[in-house]
N, C-alpha and C. Protein backbone atom coordinates (compact mmCIF):
# COMPACT_ATOMS: atom_id res chain seq x y z
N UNK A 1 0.46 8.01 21.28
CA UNK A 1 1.22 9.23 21.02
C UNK A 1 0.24 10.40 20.98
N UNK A 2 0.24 11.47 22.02
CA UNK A 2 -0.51 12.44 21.63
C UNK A 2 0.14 13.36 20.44
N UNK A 3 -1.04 14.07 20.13
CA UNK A 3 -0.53 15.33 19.12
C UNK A 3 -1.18 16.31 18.75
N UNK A 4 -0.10 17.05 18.99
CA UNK A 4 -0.74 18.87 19.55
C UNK A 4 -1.92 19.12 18.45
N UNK A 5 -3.18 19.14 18.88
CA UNK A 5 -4.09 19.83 17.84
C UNK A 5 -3.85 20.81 17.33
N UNK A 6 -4.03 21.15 15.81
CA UNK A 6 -3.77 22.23 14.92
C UNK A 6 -4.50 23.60 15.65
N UNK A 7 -4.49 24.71 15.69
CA UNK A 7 -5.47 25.84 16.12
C UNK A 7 -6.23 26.15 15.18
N UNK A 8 -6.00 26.08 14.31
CA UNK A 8 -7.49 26.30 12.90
C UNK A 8 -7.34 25.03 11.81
N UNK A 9 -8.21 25.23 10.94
CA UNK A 9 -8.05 24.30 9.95
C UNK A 9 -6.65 24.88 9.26
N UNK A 10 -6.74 26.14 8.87
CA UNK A 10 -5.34 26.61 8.07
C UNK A 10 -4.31 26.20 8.41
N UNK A 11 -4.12 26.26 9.64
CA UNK A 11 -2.76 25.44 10.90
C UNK A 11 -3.28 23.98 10.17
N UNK A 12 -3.93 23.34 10.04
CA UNK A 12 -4.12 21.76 9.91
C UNK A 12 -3.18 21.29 8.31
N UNK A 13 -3.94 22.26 7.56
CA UNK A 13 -3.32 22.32 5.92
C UNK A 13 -2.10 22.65 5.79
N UNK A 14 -1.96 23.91 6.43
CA UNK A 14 -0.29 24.33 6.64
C UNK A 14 0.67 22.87 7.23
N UNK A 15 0.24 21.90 8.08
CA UNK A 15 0.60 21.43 8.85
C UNK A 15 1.09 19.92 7.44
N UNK A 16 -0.26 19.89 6.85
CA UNK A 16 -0.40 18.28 5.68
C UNK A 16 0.44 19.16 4.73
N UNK A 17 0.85 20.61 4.25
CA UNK A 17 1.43 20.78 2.92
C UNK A 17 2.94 21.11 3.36
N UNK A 18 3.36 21.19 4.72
CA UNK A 18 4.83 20.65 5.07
C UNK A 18 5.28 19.49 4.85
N UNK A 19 4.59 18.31 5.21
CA UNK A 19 4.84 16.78 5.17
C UNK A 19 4.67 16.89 3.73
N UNK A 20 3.48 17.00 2.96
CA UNK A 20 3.68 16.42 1.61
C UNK A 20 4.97 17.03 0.65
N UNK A 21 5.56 18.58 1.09
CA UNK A 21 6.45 19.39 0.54
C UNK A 21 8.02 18.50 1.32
N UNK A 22 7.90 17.77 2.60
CA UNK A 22 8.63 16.68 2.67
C UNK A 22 9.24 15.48 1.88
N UNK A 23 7.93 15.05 1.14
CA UNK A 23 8.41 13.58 0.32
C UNK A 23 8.79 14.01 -0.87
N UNK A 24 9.09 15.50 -1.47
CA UNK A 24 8.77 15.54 -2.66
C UNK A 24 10.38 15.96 -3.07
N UNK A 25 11.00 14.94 -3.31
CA UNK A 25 12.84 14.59 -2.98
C UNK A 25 13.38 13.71 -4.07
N UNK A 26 14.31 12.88 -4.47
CA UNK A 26 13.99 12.13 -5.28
C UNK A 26 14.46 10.81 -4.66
N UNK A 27 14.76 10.78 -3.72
CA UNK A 27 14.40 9.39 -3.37
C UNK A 27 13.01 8.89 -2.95
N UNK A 28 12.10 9.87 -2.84
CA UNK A 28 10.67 9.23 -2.88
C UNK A 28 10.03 8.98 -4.54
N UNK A 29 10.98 9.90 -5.25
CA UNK A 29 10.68 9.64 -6.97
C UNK A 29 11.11 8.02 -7.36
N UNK A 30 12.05 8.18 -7.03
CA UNK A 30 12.50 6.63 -7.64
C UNK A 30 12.12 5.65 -7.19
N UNK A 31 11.78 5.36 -5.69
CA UNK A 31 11.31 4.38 -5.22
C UNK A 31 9.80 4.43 -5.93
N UNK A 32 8.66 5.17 -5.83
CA UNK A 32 7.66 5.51 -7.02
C UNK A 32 7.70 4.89 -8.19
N UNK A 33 8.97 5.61 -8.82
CA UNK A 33 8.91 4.89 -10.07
C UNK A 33 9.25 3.13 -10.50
N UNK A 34 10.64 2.76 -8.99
CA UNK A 34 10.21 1.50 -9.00
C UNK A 34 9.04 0.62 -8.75
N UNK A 35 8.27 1.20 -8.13
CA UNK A 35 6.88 0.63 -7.35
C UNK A 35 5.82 0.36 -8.86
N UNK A 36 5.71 1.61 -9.56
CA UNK A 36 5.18 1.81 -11.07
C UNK A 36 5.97 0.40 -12.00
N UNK A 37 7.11 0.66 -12.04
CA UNK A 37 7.70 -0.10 -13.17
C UNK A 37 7.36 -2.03 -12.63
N UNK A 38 7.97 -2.00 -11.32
CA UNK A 38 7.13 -3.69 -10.76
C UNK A 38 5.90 -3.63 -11.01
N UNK A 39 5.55 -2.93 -10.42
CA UNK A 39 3.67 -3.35 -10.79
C UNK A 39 2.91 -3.41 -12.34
N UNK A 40 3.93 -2.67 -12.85
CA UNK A 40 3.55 -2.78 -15.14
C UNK A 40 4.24 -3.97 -15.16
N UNK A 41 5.38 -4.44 -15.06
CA UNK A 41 5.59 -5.84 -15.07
C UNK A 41 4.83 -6.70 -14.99
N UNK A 42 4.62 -6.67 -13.30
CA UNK A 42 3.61 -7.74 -13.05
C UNK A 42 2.45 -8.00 -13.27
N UNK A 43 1.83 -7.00 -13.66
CA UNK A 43 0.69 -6.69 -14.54
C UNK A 43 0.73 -7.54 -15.83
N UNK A 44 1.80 -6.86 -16.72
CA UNK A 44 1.89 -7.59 -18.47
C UNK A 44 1.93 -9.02 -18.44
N UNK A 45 2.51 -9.35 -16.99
CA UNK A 45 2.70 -10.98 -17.35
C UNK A 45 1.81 -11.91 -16.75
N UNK A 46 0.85 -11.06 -16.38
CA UNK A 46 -0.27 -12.12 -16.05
C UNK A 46 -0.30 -11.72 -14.53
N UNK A 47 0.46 -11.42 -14.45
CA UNK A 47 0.46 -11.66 -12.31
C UNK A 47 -0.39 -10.37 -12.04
N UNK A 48 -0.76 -10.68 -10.64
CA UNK A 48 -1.38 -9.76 -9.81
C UNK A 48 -0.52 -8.62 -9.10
N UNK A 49 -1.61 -7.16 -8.71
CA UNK A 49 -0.99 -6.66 -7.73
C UNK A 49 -2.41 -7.11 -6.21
N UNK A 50 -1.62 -7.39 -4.99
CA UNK A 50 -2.02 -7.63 -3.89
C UNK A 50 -2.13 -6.32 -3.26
N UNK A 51 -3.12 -5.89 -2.42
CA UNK A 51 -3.03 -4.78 -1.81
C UNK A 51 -3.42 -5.01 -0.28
N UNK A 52 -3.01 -4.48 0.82
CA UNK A 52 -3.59 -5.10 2.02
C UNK A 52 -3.49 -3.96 3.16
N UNK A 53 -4.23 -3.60 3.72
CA UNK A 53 -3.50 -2.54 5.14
C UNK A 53 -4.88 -2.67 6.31
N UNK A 54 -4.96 -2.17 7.25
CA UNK A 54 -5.95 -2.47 8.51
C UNK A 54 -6.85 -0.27 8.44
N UNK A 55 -7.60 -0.48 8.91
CA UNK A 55 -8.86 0.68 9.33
C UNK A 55 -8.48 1.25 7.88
N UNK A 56 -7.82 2.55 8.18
CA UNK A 56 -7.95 3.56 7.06
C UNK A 56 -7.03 2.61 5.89
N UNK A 57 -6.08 2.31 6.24
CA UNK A 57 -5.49 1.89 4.90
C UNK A 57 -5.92 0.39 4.44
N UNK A 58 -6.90 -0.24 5.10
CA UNK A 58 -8.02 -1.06 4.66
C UNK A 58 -8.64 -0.30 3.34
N UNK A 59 -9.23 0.57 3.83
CA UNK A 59 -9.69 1.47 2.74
C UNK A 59 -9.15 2.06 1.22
N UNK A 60 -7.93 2.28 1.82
CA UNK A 60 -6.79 2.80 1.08
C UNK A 60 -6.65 1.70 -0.03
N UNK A 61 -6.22 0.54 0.83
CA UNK A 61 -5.93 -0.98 -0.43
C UNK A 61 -7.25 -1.26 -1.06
N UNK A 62 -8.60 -0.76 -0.68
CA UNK A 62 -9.46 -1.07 -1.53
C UNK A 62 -9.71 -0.19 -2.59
N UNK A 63 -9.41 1.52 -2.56
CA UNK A 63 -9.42 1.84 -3.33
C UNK A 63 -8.05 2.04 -4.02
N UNK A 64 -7.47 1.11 -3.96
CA UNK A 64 -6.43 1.37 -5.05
C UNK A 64 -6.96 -0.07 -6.15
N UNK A 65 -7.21 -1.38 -5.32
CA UNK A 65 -8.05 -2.45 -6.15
C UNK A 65 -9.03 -1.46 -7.05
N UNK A 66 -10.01 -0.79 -6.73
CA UNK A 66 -11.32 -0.17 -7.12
C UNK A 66 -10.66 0.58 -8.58
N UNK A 67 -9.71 1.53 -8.28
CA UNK A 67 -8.92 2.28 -9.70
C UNK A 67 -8.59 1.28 -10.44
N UNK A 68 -7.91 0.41 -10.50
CA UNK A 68 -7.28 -0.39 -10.89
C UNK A 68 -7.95 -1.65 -11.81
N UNK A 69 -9.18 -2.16 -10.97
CA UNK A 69 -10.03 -2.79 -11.79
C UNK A 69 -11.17 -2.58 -12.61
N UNK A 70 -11.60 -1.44 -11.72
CA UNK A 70 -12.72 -0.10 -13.11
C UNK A 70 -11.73 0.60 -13.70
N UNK A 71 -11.53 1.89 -13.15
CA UNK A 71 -11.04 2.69 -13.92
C UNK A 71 -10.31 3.74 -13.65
N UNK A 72 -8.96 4.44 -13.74
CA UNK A 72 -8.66 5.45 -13.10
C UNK A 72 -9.56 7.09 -14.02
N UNK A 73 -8.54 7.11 -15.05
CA UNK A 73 -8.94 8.15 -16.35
C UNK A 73 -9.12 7.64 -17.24
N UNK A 74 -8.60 6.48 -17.67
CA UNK A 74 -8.85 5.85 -19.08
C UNK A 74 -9.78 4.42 -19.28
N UNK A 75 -10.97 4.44 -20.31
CA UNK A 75 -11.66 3.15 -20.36
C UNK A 75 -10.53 1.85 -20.98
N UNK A 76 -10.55 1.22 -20.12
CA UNK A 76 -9.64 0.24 -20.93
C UNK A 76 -10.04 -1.14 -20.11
N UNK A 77 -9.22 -2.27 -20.42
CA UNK A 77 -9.79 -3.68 -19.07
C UNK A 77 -9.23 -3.68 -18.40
N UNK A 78 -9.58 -4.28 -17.45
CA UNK A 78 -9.54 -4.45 -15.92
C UNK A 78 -8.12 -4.98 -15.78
N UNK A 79 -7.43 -4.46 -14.80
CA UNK A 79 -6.43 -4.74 -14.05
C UNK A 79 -6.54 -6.20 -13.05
N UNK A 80 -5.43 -7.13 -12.70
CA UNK A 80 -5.69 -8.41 -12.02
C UNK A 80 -5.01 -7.51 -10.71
N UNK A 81 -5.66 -6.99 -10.07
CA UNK A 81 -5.79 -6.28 -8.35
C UNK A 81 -6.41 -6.99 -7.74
N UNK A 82 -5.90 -7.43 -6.58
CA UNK A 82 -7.26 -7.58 -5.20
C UNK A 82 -6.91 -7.06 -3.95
N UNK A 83 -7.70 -6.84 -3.69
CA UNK A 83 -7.29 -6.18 -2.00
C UNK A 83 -7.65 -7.37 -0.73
N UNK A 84 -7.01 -7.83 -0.63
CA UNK A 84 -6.66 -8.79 0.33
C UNK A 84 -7.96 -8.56 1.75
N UNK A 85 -8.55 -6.87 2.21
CA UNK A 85 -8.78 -7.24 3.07
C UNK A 85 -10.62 -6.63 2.92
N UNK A 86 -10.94 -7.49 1.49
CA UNK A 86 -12.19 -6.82 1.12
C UNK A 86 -13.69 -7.84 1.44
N UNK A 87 -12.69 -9.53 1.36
CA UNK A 87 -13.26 -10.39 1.98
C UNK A 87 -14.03 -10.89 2.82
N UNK A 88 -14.83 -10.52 3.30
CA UNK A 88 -15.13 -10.42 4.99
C UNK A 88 -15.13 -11.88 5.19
N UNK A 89 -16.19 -12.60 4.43
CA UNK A 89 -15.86 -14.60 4.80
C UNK A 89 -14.00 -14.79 5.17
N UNK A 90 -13.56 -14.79 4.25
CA UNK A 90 -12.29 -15.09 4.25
C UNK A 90 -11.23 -14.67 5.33
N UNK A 91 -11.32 -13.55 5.68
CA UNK A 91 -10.54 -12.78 6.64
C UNK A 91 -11.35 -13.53 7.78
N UNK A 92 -12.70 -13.43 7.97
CA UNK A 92 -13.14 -14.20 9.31
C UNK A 92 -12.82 -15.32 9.59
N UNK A 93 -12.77 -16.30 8.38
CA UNK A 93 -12.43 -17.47 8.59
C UNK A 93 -10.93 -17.77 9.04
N UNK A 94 -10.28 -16.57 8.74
CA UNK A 94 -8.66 -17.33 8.55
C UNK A 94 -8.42 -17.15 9.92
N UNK A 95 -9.17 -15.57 10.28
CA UNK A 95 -8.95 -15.22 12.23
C UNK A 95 -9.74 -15.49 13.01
N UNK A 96 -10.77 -16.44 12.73
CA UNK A 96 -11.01 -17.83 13.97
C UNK A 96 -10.37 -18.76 13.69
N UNK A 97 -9.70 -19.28 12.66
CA UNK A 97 -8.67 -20.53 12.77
C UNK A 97 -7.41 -20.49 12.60
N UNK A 98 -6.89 -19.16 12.87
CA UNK A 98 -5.24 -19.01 12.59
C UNK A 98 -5.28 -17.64 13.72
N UNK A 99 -6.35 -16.91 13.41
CA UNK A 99 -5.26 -15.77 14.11
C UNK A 99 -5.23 -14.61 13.12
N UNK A 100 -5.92 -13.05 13.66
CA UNK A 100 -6.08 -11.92 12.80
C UNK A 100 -4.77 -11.61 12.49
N UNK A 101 -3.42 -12.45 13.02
CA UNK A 101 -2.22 -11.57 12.24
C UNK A 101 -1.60 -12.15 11.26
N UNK A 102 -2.84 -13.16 11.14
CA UNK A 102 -2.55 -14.15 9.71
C UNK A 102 -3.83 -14.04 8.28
N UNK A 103 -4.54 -13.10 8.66
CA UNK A 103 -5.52 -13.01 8.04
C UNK A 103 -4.87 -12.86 6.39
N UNK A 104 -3.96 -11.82 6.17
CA UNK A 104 -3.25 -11.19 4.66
C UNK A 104 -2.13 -12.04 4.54
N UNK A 105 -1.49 -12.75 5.47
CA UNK A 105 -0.57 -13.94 4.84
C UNK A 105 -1.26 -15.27 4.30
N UNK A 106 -2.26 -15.48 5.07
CA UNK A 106 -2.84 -16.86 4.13
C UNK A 106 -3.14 -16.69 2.75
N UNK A 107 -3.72 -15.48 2.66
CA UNK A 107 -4.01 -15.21 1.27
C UNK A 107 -3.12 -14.62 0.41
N UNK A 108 -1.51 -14.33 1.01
CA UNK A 108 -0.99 -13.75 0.11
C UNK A 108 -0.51 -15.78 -0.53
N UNK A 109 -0.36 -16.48 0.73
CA UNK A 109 0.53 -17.81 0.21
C UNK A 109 -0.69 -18.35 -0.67
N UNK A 110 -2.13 -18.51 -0.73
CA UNK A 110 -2.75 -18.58 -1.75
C UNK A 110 -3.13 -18.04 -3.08
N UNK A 111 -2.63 -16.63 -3.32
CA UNK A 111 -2.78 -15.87 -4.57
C UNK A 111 -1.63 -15.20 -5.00
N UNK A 112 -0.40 -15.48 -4.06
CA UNK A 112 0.81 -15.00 -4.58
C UNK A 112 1.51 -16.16 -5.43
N UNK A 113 3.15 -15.68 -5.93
CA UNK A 113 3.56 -16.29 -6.80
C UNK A 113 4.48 -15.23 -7.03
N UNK A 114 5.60 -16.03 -7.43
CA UNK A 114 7.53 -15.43 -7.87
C UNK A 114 6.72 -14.05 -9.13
N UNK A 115 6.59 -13.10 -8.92
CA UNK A 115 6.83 -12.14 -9.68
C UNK A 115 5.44 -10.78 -9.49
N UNK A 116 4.39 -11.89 -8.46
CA UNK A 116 3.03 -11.08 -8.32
C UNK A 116 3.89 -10.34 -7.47
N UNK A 117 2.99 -8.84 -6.85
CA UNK A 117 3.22 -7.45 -6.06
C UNK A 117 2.33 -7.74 -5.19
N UNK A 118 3.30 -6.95 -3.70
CA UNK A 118 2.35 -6.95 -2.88
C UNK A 118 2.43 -5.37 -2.28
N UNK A 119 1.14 -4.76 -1.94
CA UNK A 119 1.15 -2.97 -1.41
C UNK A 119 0.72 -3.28 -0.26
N UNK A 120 1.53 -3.66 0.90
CA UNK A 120 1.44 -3.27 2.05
C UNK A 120 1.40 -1.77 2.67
N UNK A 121 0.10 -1.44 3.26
CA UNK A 121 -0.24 -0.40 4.07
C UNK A 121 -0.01 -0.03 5.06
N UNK A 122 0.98 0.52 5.87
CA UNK A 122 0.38 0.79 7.32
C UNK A 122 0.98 2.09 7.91
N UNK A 123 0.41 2.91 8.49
CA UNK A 123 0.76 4.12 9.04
C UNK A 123 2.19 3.87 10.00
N UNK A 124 2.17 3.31 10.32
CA UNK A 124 3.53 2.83 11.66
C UNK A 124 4.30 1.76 10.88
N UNK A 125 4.30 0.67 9.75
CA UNK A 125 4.82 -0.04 9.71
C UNK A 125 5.14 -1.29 9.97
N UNK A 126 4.26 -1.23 11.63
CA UNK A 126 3.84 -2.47 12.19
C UNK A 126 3.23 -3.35 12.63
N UNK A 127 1.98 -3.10 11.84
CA UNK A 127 1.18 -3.70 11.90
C UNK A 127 1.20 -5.47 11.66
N UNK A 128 0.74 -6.17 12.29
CA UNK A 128 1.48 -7.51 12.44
C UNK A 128 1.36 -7.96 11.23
N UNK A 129 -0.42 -7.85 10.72
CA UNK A 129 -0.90 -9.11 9.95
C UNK A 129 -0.53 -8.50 8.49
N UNK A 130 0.10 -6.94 8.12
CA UNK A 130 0.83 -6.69 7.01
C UNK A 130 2.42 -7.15 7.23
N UNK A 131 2.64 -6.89 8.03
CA UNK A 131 4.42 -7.24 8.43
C UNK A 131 4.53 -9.04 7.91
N UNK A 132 3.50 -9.91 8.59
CA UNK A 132 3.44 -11.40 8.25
C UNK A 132 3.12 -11.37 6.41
N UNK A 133 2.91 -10.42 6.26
CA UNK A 133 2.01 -10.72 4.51
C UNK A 133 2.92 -10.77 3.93
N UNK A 134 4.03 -9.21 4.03
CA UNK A 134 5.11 -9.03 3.43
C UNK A 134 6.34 -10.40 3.98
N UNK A 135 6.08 -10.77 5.12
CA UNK A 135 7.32 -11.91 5.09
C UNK A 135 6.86 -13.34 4.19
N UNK A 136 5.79 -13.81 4.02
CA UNK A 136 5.11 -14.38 3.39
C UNK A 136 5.19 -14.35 1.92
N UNK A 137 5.16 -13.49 1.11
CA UNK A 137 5.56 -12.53 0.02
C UNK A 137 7.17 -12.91 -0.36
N UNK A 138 7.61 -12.52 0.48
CA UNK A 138 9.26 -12.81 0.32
C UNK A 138 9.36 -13.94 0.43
N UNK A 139 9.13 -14.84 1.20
CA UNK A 139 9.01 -16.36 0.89
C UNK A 139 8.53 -17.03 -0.25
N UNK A 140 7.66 -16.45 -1.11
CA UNK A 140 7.53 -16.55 -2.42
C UNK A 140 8.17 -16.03 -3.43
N UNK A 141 9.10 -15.55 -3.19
CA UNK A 141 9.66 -14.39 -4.38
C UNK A 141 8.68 -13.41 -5.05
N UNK A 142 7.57 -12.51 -4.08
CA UNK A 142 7.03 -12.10 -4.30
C UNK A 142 7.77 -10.44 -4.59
N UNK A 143 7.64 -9.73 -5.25
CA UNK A 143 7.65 -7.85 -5.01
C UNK A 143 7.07 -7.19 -4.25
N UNK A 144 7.88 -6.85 -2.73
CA UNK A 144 6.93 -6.09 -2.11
C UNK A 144 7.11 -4.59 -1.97
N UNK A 145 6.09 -4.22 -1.57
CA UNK A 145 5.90 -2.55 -1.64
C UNK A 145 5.66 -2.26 -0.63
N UNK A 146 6.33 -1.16 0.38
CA UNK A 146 5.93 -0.62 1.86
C UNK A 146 5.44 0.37 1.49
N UNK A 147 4.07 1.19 2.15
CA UNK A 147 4.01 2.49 2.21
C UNK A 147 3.42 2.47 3.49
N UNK A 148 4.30 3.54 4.10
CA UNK A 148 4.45 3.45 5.88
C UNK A 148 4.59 4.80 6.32
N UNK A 149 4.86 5.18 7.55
CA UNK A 149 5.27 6.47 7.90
C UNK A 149 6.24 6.82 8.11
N UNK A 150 7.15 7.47 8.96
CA UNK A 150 7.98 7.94 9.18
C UNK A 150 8.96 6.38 9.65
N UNK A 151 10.09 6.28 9.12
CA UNK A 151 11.09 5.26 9.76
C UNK A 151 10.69 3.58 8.74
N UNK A 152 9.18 3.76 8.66
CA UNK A 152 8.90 2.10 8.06
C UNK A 152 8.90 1.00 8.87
N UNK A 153 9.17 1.32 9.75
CA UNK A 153 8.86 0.81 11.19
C UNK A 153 9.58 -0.54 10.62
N UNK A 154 8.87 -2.15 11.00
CA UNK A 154 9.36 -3.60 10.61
C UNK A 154 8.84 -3.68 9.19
N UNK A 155 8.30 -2.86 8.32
CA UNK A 155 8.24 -2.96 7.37
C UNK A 155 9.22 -2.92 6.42
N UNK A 156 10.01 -2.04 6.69
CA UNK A 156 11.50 -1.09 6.17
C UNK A 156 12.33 -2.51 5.49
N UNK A 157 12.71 -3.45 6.27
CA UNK A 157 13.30 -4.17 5.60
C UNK A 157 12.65 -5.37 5.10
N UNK A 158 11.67 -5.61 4.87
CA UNK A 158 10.75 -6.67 4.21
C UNK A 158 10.36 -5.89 3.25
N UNK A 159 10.42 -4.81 2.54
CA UNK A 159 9.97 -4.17 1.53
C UNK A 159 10.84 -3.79 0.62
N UNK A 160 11.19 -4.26 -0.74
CA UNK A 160 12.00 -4.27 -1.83
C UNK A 160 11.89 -2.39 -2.24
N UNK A 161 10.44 -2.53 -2.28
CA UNK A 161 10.47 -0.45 -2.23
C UNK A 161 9.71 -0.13 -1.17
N UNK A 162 10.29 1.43 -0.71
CA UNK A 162 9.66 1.76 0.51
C UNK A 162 9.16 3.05 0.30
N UNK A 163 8.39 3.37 0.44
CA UNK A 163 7.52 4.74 0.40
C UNK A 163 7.30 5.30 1.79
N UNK A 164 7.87 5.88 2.58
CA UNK A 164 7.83 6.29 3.75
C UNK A 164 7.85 7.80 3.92
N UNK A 165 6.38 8.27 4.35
CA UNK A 165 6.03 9.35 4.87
C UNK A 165 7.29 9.99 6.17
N UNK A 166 7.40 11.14 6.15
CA UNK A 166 8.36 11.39 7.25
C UNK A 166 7.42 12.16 8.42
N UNK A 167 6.57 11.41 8.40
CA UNK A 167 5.88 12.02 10.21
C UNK A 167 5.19 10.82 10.84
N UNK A 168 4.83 11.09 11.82
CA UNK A 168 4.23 9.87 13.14
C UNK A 168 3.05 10.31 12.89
N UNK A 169 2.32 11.28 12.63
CA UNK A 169 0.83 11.64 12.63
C UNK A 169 0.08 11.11 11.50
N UNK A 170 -0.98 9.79 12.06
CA UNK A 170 -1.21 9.25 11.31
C UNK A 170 -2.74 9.41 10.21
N UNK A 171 -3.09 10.50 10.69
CA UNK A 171 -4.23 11.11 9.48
C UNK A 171 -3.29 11.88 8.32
N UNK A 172 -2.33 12.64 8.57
CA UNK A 172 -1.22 13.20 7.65
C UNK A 172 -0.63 12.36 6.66
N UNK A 173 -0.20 11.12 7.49
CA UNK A 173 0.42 10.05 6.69
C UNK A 173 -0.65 9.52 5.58
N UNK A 174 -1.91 9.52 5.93
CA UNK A 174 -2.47 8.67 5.60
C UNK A 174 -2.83 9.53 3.88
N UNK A 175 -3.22 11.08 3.97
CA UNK A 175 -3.00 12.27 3.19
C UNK A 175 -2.11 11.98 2.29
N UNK A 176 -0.88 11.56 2.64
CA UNK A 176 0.35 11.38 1.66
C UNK A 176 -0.02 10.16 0.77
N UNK A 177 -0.36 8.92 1.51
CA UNK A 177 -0.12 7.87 1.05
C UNK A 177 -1.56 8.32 -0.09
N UNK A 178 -2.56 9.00 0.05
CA UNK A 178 -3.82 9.15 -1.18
C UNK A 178 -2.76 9.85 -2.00
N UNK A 179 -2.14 10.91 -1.84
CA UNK A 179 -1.30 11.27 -2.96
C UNK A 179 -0.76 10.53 -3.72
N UNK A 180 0.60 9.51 -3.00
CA UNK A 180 0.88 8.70 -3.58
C UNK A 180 0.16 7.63 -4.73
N UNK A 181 -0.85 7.25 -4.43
CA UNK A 181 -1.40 5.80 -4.73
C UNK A 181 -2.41 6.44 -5.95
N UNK A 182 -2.65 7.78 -5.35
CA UNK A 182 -3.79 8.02 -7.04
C UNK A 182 -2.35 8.05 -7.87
N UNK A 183 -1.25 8.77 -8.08
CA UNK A 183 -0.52 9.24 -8.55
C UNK A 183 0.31 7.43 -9.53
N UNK A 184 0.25 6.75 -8.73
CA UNK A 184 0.55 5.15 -8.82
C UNK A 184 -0.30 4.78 -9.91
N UNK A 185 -1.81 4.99 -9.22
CA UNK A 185 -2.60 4.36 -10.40
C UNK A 185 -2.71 4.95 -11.80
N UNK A 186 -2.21 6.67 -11.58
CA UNK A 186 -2.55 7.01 -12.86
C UNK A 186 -1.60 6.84 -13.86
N UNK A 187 -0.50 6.47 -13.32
CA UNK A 187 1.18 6.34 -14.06
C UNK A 187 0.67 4.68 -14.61
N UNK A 188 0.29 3.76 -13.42
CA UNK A 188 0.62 2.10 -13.96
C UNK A 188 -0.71 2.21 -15.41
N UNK A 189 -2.04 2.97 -15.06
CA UNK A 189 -2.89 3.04 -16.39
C UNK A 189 -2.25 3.31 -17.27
N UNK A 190 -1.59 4.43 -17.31
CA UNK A 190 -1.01 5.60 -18.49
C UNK A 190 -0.22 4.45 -19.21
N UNK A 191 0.79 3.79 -18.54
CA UNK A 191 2.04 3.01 -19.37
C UNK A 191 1.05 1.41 -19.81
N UNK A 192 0.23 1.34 -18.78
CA UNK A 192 -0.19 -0.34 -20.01
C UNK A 192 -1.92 0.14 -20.78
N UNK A 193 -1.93 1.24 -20.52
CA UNK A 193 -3.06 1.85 -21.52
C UNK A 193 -3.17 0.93 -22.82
């Protein structure tokens, strides 16, 4: 998909504070606050949150693990987070003997369980080896979480909550979803503080 380059940076910002002045509705509130309220659940009772997405939102699921198990604002203990794609043994191993679009489902069917969360990442939605995680997930009675772009692509309906950016441009999306996810971590600290 091409897309029209901004003409200045101001055009670029102007461009990220339309989309973010987009999600800010309340059906992106509530789905939020469901995403918050599963994940304090699953938290109090022992279970994990799973986090997983490919390039940037690789990154993304690691630093939401990273808040989550140090620290956002408050000193307190560690959160049971992992980011699924922080592994490098593991992910290598699973995609020379299964297949890179199985890399985040093997490990969700090894560290998931009826009540753990899973934060699937992906700018489009369809990314295979999150799309397999989240069906994987649901096969466990897992909680899953989409945060996607515009539409949610095959994510949309494998995801119990959906957080969906409303644009195709995927550095923008990706802008939203840091909004989102600090905003996540600082709410799930605040309530099991």
């Amino acid at each position: 998909m091409s897309y029209p380059l901004p003409k200045s940076l101001n055009d670029y910002l102007h461009q990220s504070v339309a989309v973010i002045q987009a999600t800010m509705d309340d059906e992106n509130s509530l789905a939020m606050n469901r995403a918050i309220e599963s994940t304090v659940t699953a938290l109090r009772s022992g279970k994990a949150l799973l986090t997983c997405g490919n390039g940037g939102s690789a990154a993304d699921a690691s630093h939401i693990a990273g808040e989550m198990v140090g620290r956002f604002f408050i000193d307190r203990k560690p959160y049971n987070v992992v980011c699924l794609s922080d592994n490098s043994a593991t992910i290598t191993s699973i995609a020379n003997d299964f297949g890179y679009e199985h890399v985040f489902a093997q490990q969700v069917k090894g560290l998931g369980s009826p009540g753990t969360v899973l934060l699937g990442i992906s700018t489009s939605g369809n990314s295979k080896n999150v799309v397999n995680a989240m069906i994987a997930a649901k096969e466990l009675g897992m909680i899953t979480i989409g945060m996607t772009g515009q539409g949610g692509g095959k994510m949309a309906e494998l995801s119990d909550i959906l957080l969906a950016v409303p644009s195709k441009v995927t550095p923008i999306i990706q802008q939203v979803h840091q909004c989102w996810y600090h905003y996540f971590c600082m709410m799930v600290e605040d309530t099991l503080k």
